[in-house]
Protein backbone atom coordinates (compact mmCIF):
# COMPACT_ATOMS: atom_id res chain seq x y z
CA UNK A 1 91.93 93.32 100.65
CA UNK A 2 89.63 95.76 101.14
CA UNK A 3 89.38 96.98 97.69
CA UNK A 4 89.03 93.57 96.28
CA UNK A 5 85.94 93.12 98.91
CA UNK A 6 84.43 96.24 97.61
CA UNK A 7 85.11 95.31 93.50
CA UNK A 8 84.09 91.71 94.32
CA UNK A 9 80.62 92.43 95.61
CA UNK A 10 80.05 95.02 93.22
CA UNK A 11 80.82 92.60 90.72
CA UNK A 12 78.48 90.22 92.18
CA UNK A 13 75.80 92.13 92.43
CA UNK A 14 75.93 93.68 89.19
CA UNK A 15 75.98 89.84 87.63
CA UNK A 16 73.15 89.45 89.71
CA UNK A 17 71.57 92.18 88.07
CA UNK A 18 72.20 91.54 84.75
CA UNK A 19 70.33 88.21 84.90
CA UNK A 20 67.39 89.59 86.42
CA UNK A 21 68.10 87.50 89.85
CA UNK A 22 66.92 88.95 92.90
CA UNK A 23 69.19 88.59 96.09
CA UNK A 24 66.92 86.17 97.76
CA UNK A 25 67.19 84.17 94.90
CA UNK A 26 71.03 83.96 94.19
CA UNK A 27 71.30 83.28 98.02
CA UNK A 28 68.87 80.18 97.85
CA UNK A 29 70.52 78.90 94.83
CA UNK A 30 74.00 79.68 96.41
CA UNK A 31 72.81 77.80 99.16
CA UNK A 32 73.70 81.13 101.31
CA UNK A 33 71.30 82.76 103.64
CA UNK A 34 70.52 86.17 101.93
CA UNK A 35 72.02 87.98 104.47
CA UNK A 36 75.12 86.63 104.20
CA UNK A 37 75.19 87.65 100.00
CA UNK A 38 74.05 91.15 101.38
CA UNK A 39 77.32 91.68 103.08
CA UNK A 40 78.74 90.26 100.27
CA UNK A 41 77.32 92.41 97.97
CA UNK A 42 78.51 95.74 99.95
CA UNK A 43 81.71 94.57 100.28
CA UNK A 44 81.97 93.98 103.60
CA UNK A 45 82.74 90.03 103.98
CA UNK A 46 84.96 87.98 101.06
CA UNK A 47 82.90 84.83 100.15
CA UNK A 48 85.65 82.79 100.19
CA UNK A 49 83.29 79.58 101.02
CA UNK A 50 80.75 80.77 99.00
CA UNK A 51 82.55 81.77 95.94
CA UNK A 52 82.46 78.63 93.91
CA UNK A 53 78.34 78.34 95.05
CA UNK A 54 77.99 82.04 93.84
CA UNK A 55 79.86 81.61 90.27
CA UNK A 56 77.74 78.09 89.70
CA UNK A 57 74.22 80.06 90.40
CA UNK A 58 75.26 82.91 87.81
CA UNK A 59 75.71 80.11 85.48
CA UNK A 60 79.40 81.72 85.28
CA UNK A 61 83.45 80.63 85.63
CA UNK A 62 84.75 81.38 88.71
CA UNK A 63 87.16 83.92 86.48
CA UNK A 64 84.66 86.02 85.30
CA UNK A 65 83.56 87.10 89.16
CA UNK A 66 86.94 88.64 89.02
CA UNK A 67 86.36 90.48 85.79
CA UNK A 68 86.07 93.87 87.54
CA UNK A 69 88.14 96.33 85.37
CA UNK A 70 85.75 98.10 83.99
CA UNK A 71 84.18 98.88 88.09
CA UNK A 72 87.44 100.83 88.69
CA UNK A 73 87.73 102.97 85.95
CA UNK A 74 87.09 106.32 85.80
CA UNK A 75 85.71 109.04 83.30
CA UNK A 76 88.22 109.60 81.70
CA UNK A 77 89.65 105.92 81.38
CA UNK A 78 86.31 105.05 80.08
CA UNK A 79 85.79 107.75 77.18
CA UNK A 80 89.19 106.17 75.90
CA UNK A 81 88.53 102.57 75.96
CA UNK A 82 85.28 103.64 74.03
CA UNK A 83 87.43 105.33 71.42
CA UNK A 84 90.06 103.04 70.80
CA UNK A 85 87.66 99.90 71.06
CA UNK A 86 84.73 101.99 68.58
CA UNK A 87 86.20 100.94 65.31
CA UNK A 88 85.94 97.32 65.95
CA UNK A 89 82.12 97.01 66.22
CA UNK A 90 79.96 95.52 63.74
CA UNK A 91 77.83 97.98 61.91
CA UNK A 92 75.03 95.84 64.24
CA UNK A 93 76.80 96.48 67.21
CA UNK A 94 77.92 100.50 66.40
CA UNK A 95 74.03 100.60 65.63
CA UNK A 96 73.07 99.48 69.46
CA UNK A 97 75.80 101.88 70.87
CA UNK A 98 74.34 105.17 68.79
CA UNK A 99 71.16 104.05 69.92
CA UNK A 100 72.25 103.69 73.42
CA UNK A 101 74.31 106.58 73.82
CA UNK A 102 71.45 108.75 72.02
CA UNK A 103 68.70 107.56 74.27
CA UNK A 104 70.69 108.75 77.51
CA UNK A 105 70.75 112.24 76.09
């Protein structure tokens, strides 16, 4: 249970993140107090009240909070996925990757 905790706030948080929502704000739309997300977040409480309030302020399916593969891979598990899953980008999307990949060099 632990783990999940610890994937499940990551997860969270890095939803959070990606929609440019700051803690304060997920936890008012959550209807949570901010604290409470905070613990969340670190992985050391499992929303299990909250969970349904959390997925509805990221706009998300309750599903996707549990879409936290990619958080547990490694290195190694990574630089394969990117290899195998390469060849099926769109000349568009291989474009954003070089561009990506080039710009963190």
């Amino acid at each position: 249970m632990n783990d999940i905790k610890k994937l499940l706030g990551k997860r969270i948080k890095e939803l959070r993140n990606a929609q440019g929502i700051s803690q304060q704000k997920l936890a008012e739309l959550a209807n949570i107090d901010q604290r409470s997300l905070s613990h969340i977040e670190c992985g050391d409480t499992f929303p299990s009240k909250a969970l349904l309030e959390i997925a509805t302020a990221l706009n998300i399916d309750l599903q996707a909070l549990f879409d936290f593969q990619h958080l547990d891979m490694n290195q190694q598990n990574m630089a394969d996925y990117i290899k195998t899953n390469i060849e099926y980008l769109t000349p568009e999307d291989l474009t954003a990757v070089y561009r990506m990949v080039k710009s963190l060099r």
